[in-house]
N, C-alpha and C. Protein backbone atom coordinates (compact mmCIF):
# COMPACT_ATOMS: atom_id res chain seq x y z
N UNK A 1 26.38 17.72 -38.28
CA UNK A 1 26.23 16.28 -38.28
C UNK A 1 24.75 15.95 -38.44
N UNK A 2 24.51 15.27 -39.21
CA UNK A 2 22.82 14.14 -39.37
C UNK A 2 22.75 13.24 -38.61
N UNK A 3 21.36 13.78 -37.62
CA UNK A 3 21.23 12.95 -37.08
C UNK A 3 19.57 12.20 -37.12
N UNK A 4 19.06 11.79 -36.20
CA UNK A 4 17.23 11.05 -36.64
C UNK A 4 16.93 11.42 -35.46
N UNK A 5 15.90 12.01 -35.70
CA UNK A 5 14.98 12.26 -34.48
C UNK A 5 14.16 11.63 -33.83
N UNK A 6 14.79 11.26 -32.48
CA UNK A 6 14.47 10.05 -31.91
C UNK A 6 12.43 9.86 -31.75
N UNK A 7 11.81 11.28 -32.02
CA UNK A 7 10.16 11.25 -32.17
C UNK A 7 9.45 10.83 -32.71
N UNK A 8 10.13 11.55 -33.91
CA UNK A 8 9.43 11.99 -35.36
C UNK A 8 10.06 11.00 -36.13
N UNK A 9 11.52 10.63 -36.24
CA UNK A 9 12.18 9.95 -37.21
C UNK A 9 12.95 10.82 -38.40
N UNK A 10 12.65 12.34 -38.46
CA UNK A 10 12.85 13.25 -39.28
C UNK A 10 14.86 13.13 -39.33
N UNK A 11 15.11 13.28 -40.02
CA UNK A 11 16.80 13.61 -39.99
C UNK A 11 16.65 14.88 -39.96
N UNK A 12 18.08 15.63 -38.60
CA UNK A 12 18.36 16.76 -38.78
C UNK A 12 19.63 17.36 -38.57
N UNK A 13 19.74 18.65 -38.96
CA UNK A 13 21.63 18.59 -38.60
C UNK A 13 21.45 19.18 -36.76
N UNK A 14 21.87 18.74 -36.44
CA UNK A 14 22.21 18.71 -35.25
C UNK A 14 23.85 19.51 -34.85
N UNK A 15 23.35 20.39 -33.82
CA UNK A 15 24.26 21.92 -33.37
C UNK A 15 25.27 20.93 -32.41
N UNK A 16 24.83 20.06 -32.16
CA UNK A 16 25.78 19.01 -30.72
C UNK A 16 25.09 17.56 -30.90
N UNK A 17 26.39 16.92 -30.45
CA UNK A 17 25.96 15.52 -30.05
C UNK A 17 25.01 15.16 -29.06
N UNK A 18 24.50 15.86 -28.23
CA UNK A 18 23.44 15.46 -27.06
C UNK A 18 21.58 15.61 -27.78
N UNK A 19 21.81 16.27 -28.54
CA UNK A 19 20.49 16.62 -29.43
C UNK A 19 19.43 14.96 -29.62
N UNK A 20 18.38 15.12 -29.19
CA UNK A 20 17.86 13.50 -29.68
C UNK A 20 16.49 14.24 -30.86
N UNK A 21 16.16 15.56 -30.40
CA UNK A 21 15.19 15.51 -30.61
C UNK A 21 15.21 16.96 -32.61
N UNK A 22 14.12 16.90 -32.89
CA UNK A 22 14.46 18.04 -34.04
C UNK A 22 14.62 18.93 -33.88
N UNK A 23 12.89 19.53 -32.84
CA UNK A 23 12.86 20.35 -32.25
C UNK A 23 12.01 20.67 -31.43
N UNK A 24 11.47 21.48 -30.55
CA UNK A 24 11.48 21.52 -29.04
C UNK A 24 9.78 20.62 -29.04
N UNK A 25 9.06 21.29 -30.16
CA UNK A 25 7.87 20.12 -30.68
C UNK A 25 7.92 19.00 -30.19
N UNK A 26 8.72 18.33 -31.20
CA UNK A 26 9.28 16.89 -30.74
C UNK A 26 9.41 16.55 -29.42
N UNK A 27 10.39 17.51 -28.70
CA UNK A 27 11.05 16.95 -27.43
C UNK A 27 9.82 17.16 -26.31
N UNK A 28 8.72 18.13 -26.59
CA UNK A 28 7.15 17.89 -25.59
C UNK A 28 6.19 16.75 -26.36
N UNK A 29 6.73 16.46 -27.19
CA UNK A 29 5.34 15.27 -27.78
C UNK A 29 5.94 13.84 -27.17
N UNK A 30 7.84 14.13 -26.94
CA UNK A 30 8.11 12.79 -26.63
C UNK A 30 8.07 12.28 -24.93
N UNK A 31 7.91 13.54 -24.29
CA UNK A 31 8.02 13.31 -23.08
C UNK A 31 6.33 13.38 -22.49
N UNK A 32 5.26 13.99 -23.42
CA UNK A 32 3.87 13.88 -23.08
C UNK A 32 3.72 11.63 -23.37
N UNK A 33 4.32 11.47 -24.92
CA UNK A 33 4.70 9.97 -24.60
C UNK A 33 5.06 9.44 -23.13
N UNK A 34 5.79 9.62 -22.64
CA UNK A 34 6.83 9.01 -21.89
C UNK A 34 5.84 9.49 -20.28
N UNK A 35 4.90 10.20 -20.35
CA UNK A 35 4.64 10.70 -18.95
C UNK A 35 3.38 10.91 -18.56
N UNK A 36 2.83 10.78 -19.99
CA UNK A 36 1.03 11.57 -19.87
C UNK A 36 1.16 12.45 -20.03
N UNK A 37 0.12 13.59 -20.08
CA UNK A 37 0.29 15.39 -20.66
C UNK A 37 -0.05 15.70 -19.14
N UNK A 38 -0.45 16.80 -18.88
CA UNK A 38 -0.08 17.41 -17.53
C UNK A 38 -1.55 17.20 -16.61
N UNK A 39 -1.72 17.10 -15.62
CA UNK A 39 -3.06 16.87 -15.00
C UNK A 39 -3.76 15.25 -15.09
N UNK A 40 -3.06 14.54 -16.12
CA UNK A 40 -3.72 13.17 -16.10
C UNK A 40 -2.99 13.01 -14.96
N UNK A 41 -1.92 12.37 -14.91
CA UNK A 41 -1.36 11.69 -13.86
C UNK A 41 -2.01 11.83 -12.42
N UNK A 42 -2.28 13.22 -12.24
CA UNK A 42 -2.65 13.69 -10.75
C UNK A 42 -4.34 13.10 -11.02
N UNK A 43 -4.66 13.23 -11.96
CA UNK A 43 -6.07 12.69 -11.80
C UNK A 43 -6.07 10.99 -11.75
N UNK A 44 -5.43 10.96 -11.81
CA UNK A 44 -5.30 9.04 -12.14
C UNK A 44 -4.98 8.70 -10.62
N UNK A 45 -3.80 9.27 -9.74
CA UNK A 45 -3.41 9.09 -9.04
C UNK A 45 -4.71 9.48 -7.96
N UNK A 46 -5.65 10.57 -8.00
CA UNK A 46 -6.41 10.85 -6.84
C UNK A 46 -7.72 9.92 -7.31
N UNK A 47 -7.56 9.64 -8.18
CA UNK A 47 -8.74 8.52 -8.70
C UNK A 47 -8.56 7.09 -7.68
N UNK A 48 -7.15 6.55 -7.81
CA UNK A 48 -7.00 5.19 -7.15
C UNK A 48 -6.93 6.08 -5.47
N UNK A 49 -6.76 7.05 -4.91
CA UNK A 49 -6.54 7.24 -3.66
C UNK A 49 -8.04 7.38 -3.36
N UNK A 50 -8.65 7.74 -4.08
CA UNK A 50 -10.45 7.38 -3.47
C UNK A 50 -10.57 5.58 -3.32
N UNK A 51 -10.21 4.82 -4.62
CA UNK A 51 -10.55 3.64 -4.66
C UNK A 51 -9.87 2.86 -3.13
N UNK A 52 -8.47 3.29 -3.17
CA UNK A 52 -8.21 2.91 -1.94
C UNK A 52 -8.61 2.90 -0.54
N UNK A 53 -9.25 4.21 -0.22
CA UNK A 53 -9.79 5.27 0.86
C UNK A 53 -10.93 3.87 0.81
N UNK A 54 -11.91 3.90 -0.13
CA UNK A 54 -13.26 3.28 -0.09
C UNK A 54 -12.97 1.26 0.32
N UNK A 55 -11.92 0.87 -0.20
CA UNK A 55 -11.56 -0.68 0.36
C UNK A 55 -11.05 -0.29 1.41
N UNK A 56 -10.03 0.33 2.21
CA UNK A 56 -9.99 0.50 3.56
C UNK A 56 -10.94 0.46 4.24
N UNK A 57 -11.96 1.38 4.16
CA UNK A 57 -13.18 1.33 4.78
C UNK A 57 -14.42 0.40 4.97
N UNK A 58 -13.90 -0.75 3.72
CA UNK A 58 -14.87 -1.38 3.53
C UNK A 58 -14.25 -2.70 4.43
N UNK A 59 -13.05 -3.00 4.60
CA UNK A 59 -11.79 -3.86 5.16
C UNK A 59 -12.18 -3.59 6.80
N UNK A 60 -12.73 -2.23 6.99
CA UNK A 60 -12.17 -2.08 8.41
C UNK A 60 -13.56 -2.25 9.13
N UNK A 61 -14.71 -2.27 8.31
CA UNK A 61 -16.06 -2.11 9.08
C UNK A 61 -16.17 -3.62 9.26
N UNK A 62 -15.40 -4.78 8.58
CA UNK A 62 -15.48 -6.67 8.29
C UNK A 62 -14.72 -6.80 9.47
N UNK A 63 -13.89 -6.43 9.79
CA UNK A 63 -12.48 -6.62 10.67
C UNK A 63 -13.06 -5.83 11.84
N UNK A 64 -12.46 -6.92 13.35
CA UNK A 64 -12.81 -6.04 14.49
C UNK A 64 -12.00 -5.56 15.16
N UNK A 65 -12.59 -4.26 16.06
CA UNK A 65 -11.51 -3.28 16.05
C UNK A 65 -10.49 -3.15 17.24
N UNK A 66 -10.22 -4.84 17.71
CA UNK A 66 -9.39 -5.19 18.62
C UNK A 66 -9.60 -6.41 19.17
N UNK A 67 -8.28 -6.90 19.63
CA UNK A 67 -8.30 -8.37 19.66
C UNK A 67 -9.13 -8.47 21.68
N UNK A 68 -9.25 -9.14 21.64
CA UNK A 68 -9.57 -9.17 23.13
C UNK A 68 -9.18 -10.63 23.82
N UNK A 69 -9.05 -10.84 25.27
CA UNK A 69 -8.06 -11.85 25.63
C UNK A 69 -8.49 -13.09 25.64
N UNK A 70 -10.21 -13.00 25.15
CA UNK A 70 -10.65 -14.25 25.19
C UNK A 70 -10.24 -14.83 23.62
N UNK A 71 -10.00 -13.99 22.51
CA UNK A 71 -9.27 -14.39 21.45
C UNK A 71 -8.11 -14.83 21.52
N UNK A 72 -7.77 -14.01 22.35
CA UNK A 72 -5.89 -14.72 22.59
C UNK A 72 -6.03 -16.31 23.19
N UNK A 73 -6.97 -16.81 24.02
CA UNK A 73 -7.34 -17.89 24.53
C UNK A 73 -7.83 -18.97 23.95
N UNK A 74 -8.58 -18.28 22.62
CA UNK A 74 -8.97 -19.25 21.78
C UNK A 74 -7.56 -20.09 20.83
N UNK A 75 -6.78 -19.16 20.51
CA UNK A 75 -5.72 -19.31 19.98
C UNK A 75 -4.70 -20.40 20.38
């Protein structure tokens, strides 16, 4: 059966109906699409966990570090 390769666009005969891709090429170029290639993600992800780490810190030195009862009184 002819089918299109859902990557590339290439037509190919296809061994089964579950096939999207031509060949295995395709099926790592479409999922580096779909995901990033290997190591970005983790770098992206420990990138914003610094950015985060550093506004926490910057949140918590503005903010005091407990209410006390004469606050509750003001209230």
């Amino acid at each position: 059966m002819l089918m299109t390769c859902a990557h590339c666009g290439r037509e190919f005969s296809a061994t089964n109906l579950n096939r999207k891709y031509c060949c295995n090429s395709c099926n790592v170029l479409a999922s580096y699409a779909r995901n990033g290639r290997p190591g970005e993600r983790a770098a992206k992800l420990a990138e914003a966990k610094k950015r985060l780490a550093a506004e926490a810190k910057k949140l918590a030195t503005t903010r005091k570090s407990a209410i006390t009862t004469k606050d509750l009184l003001l209230t």
